[in-house]
C-alpha atoms as a PDB file:
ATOM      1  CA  UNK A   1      80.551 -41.088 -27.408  1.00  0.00           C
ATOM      2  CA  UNK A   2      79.420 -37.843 -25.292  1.00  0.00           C
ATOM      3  CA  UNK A   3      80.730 -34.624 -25.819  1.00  0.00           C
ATOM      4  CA  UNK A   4      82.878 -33.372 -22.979  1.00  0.00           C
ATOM      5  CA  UNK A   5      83.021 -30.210 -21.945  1.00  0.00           C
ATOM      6  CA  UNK A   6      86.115 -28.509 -21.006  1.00  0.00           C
ATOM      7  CA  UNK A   7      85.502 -27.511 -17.996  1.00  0.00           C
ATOM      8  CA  UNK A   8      84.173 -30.992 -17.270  1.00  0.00           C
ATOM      9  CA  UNK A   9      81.326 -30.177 -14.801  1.00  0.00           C
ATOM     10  CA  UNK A  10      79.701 -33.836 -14.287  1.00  0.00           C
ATOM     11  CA  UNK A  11      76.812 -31.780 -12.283  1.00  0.00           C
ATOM     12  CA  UNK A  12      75.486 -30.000 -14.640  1.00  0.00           C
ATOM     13  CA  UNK A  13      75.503 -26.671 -12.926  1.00  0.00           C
ATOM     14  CA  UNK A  14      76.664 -24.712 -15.039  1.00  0.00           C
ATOM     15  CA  UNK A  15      73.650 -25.496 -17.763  1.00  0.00           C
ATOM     16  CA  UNK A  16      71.207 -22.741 -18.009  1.00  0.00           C
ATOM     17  CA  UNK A  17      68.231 -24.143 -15.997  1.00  0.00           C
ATOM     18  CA  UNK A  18      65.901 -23.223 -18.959  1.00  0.00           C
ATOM     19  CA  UNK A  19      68.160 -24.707 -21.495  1.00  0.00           C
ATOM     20  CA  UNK A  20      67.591 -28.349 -19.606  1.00  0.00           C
ATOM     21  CA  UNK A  21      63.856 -28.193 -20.190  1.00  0.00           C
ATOM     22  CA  UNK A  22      64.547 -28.083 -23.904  1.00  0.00           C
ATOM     23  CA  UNK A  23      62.873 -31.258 -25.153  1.00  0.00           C
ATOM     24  CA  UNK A  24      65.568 -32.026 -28.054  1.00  0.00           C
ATOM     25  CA  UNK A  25      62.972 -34.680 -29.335  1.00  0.00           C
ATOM     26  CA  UNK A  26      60.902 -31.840 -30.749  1.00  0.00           C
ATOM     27  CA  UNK A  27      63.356 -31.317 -33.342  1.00  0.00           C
ATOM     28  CA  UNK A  28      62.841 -32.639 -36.264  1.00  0.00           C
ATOM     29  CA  UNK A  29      65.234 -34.865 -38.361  1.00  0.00           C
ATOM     30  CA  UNK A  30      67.520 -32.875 -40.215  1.00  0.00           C
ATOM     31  CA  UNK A  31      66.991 -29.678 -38.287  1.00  0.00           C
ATOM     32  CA  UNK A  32      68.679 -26.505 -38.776  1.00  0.00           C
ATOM     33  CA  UNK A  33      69.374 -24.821 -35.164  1.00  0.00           C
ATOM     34  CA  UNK A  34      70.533 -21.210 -34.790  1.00  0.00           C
ATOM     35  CA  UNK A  35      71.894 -20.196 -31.029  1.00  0.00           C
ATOM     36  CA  UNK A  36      72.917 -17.231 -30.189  1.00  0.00           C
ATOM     37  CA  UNK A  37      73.848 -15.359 -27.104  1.00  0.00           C
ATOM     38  CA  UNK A  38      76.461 -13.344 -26.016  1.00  0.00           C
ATOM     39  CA  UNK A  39      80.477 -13.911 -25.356  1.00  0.00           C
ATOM     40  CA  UNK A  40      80.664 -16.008 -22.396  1.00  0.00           C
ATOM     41  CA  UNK A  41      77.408 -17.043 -21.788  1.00  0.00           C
ATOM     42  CA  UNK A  42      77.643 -20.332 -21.958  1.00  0.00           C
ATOM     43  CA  UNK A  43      76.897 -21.456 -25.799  1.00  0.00           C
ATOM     44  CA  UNK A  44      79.402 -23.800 -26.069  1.00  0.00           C
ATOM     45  CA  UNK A  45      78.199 -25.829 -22.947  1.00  0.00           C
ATOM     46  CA  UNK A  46      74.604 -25.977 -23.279  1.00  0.00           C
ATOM     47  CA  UNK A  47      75.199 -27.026 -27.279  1.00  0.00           C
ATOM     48  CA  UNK A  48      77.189 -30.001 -25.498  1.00  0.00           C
ATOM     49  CA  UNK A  49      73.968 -30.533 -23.381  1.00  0.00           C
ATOM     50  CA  UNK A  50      72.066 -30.947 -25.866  1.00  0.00           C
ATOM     51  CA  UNK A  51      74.495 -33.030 -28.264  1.00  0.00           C
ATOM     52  CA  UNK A  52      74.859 -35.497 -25.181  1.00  0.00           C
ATOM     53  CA  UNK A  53      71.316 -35.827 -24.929  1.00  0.00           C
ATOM     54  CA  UNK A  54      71.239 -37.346 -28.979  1.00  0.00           C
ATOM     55  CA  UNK A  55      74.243 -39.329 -28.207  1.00  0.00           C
ATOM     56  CA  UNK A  56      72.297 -41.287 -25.493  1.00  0.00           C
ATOM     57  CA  UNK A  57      69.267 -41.806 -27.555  1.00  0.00           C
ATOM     58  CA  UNK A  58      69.706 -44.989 -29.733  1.00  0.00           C
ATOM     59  CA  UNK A  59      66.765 -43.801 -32.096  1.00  0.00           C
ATOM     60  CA  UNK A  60      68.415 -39.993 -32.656  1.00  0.00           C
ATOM     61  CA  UNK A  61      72.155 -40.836 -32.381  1.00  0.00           C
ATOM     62  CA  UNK A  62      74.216 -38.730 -34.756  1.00  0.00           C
ATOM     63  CA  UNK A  63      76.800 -40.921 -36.350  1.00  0.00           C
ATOM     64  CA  UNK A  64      79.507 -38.357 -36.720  1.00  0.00           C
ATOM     65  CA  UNK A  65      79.757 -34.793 -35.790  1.00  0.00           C
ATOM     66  CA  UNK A  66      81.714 -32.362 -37.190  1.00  0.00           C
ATOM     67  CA  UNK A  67      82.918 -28.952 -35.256  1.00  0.00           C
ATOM     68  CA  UNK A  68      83.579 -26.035 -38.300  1.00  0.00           C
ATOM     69  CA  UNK A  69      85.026 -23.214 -35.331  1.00  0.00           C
ATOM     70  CA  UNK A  70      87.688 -20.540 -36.351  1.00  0.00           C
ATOM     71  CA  UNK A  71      88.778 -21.181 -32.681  1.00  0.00           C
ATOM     72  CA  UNK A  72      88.385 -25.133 -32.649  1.00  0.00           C
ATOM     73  CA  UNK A  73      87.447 -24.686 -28.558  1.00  0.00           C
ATOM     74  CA  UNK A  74      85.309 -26.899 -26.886  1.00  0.00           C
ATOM     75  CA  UNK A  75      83.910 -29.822 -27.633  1.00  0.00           C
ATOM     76  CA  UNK A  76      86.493 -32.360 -26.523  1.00  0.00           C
ATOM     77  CA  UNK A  77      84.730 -35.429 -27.671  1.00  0.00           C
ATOM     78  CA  UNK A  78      84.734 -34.522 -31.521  1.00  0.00           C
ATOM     79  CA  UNK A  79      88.074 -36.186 -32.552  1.00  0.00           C
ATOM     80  CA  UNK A  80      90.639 -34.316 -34.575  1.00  0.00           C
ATOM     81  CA  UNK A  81      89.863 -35.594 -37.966  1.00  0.00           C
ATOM     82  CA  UNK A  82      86.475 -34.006 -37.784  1.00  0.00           C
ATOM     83  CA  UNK A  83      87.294 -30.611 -36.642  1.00  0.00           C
ATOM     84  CA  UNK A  84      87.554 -27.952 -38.896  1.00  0.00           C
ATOM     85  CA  UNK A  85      88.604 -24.097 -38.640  1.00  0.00           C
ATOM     86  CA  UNK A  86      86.790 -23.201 -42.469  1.00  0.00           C
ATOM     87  CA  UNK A  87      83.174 -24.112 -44.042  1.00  0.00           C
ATOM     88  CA  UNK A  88      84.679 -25.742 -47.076  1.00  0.00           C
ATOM     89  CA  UNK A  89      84.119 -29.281 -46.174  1.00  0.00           C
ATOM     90  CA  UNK A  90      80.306 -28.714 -45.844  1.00  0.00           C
ATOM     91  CA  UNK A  91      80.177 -29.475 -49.722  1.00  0.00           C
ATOM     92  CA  UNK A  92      81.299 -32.779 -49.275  1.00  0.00           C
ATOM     93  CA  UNK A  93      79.117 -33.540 -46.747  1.00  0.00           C
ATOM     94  CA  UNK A  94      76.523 -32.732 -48.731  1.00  0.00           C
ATOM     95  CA  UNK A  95      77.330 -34.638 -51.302  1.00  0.00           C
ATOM     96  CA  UNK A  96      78.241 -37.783 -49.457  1.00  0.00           C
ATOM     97  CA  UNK A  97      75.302 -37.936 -47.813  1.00  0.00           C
ATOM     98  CA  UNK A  98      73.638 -37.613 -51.051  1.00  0.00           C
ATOM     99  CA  UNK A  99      75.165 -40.638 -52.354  1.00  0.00           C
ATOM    100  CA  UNK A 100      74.153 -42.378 -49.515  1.00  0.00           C
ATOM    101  CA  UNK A 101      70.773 -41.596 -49.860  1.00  0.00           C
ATOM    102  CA  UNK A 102      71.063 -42.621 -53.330  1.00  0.00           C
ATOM    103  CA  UNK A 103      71.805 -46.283 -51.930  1.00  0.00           C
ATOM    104  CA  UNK A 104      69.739 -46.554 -49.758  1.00  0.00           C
ATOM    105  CA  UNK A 105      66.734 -46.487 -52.356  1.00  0.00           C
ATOM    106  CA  UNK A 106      68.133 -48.924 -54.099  1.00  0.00           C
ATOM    107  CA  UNK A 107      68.328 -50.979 -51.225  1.00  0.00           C
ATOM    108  CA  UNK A 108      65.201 -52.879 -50.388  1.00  0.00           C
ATOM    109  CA  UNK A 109      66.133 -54.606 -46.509  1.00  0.00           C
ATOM    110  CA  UNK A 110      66.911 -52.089 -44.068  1.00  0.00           C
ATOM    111  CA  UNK A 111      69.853 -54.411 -42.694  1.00  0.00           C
ATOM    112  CA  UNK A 112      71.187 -53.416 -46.104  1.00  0.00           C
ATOM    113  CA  UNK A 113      70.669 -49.798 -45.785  1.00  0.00           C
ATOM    114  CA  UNK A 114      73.786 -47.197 -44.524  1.00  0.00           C
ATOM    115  CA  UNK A 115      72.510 -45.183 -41.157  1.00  0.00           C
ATOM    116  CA  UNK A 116      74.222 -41.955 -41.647  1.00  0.00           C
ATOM    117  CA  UNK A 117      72.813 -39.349 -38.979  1.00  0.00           C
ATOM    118  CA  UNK A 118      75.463 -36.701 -39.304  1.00  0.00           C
ATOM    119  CA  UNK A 119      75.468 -33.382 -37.267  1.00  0.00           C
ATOM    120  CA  UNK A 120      77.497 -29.778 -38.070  1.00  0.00           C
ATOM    121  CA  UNK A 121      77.962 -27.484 -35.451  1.00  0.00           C
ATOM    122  CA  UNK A 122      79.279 -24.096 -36.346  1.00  0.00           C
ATOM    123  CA  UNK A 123      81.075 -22.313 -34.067  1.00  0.00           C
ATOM    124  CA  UNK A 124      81.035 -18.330 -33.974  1.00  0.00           C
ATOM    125  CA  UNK A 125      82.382 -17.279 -37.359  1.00  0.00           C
ATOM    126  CA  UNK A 126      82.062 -13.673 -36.865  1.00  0.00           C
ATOM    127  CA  UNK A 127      83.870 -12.405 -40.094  1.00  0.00           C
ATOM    128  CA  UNK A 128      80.636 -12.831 -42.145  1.00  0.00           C
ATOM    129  CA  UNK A 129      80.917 -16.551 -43.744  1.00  0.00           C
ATOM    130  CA  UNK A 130      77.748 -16.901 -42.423  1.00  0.00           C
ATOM    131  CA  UNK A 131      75.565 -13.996 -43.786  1.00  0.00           C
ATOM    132  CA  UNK A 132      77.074 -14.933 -47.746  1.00  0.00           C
ATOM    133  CA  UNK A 133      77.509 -18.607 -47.781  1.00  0.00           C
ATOM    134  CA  UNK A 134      75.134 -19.828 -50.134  1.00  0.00           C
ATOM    135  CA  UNK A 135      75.219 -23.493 -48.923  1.00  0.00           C
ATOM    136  CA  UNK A 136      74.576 -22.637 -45.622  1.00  0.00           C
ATOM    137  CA  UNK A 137      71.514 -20.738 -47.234  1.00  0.00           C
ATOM    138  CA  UNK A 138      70.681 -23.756 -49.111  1.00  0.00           C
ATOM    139  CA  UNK A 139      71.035 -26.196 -46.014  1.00  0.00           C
ATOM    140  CA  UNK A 140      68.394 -24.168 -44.108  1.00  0.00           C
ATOM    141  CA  UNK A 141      65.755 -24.164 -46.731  1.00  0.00           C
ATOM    142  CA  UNK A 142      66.423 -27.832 -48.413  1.00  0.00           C
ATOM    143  CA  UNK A 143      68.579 -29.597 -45.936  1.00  0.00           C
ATOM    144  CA  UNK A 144      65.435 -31.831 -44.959  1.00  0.00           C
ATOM    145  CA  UNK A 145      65.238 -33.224 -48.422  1.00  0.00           C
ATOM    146  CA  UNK A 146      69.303 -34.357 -48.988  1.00  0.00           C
ATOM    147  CA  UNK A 147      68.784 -37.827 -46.968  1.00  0.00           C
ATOM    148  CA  UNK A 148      66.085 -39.122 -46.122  1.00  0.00           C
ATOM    149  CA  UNK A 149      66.232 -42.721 -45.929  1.00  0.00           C
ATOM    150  CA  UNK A 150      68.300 -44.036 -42.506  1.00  0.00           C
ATOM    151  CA  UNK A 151      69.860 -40.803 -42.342  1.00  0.00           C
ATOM    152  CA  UNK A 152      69.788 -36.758 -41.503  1.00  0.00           C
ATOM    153  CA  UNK A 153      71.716 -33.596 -41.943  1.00  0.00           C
ATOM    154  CA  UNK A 154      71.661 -31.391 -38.891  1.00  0.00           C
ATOM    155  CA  UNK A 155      73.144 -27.722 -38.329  1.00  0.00           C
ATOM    156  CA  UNK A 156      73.736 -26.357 -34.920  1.00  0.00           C
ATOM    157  CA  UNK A 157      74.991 -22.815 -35.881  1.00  0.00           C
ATOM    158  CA  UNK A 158      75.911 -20.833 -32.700  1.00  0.00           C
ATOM    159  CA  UNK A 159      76.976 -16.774 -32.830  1.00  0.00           C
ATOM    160  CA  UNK A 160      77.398 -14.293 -30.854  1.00  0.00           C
ATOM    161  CA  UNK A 161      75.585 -11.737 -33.268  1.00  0.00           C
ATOM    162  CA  UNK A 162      72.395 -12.362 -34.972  1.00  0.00           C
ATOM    163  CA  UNK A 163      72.762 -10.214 -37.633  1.00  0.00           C
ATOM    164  CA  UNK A 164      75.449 -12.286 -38.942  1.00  0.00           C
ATOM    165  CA  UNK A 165      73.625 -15.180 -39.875  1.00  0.00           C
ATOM    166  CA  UNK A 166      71.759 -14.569 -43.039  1.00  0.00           C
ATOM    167  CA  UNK A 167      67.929 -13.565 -43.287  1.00  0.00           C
ATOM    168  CA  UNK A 168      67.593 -16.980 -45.080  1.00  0.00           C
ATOM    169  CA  UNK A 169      68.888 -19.048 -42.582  1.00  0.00           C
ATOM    170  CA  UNK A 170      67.294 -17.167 -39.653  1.00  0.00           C
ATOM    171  CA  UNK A 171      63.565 -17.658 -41.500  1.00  0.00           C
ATOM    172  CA  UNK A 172      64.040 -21.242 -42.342  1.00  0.00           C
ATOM    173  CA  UNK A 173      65.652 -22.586 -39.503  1.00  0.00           C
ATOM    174  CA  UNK A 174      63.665 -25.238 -37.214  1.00  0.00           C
ATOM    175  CA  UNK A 175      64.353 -23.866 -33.896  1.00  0.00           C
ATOM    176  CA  UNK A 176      66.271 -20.707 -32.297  1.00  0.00           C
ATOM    177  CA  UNK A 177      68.001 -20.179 -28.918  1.00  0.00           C
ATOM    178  CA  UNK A 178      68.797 -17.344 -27.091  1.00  0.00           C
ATOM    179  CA  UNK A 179      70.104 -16.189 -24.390  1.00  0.00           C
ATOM    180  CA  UNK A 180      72.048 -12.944 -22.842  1.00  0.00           C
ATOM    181  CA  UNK A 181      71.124 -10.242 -25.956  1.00  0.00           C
ATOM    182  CA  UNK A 182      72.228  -7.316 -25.302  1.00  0.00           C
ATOM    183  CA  UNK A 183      71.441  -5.571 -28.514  1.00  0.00           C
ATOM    184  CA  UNK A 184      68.213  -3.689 -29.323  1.00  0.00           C
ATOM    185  CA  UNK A 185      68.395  -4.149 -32.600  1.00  0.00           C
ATOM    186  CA  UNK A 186      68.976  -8.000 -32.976  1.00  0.00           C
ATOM    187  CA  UNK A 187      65.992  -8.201 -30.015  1.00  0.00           C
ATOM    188  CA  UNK A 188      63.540  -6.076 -32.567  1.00  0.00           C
ATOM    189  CA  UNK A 189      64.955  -8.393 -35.246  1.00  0.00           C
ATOM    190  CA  UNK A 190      63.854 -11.417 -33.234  1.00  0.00           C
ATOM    191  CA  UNK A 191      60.500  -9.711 -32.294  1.00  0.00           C
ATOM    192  CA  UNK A 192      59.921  -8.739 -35.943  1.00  0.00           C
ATOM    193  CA  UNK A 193      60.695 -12.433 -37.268  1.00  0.00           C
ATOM    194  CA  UNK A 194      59.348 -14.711 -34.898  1.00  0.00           C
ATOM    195  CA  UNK A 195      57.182 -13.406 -33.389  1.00  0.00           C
ATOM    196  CA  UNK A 196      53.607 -11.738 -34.623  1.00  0.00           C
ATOM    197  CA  UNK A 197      49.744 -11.226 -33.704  1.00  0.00           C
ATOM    198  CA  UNK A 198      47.304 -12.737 -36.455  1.00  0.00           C
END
C-alpha cells in the first residue's frame, strides 16, 4: 500500500527535483536514515517519495511501517494502529523482530521462514527524545545485526534541527538528507562530520 500524501499531488511536483534522483536501492538493509531540513520544506513529502518507491519494489517492500510523530501528520497510508505520538513502542519492535529472527534460523526452507521488513519513521520530536534515547543510539550502531534472516529494521528519523539527534546516531547512520539549513552551526556540524580531506 503507498503512502499518500496529504496534499495528494499525483504529479509529483512538489518533490524536490534532487530528492527524485535519490537511488533508494543504495541503502542498505536495515538502514538508519537521518533527514533534516527546515519547517516547511517539504520533509514529510519527499520521506513519502521515497517510502512509495520501497512499497513498489517486491524485493525491498517493508511489511509494516510505523509513524512515532508528536503531531501524527502526514502519512495517510500508515493505518491507525501503527501510529504513534511517543518512542516507547520501539522496544517491542525490537524485540519482536528478534524473535523472529530467532525462527527463522531454526527454520531450514525459506517457504517456512517469516519475511518481516519493518520500517520506523520518526517524525520531528523536537523536545530532545532524540539526543538521550539510548535505543535509538543503539538502533544506529547495531540495528543491522537484530534480523537478519528474511527481514530488516529501518529508521527514517526526520528533524528540523540537527543538533537534536544525538552524535551517535548522526555518526552511525547509513545515509543523511538535507535540505533548507539555515543554521551555521548545524552546517559546520555537517562539514565537520561528513565531510573531510585525507
Amino acid at each position: 500500500e503507498e503512502i499518500k500524501s496529504v496534499n495528494n499531488d499525483d504529479s509529483n511536483n512538489s518533490i524536490d527535483r534532487d530528492f527524485k534522483n535519490f537511488d533508494y536501492t543504495t541503502l542498505p538493509p536495515s538502514f538508519y536514515l537521518i533527514y533534516t531540513a527546515s519547517r516547511r520544506s517539504g520533509k514529510s513529502t519527499n520521506a513519502e517519495y521515497l517510502i512509495n518507491q520501497f512499497q513498489r519494489d517486491k524485493k525491498r517492500k517493508f511489511d509494516a511501517i510505523f509513524l512515532l510523530s508528536l503531531t501524527d501528520a502526514g502519512f495517510e497510508g500508515i493505518p491507525k494502529g501503527y501510529r504513534y505520538d511517543n518512542l516507547d513502542i520501539i522496544p517491542q519492535i525490537i524485540n519482536k523482530q528478534k524473535e523472529i529472527q530467532e525462527y527463522n534460523k531454526t527454520t531450514r526452507k525459506n517457504t517456512h521462514k517469516v519475511r518481516s521488513h519493518i520500517l520506523l519513521v520518526i517524525d520531528d520530536f523536537a523536545s530532545g527524545n532524540l539526543r538521550h534515547n539510548s535505543v535509538l543510539d543503539t538502533l544506529s550502531m547495531n540495528g543491522r545485526h537484530i534480523i537478519k534472516d528474511n527481514g530488516s529494521l529501518s529508521v527514517i528519523l526526520m528533524t528540523q534541527s540537527l543538533t537534536k539527534v544525538s552524535r551517535v546516531q548522526r555518526l552511525n547512520c547509513d545515509c543523511m538528507l538535507m535540505n533548507a539549513i539555515s543554521s551555521a552551526k548545524e552546517l559546520e556540524m555537517i562539514m565537520d562530520e561528513y565531510f573531510f580531506v585525507l
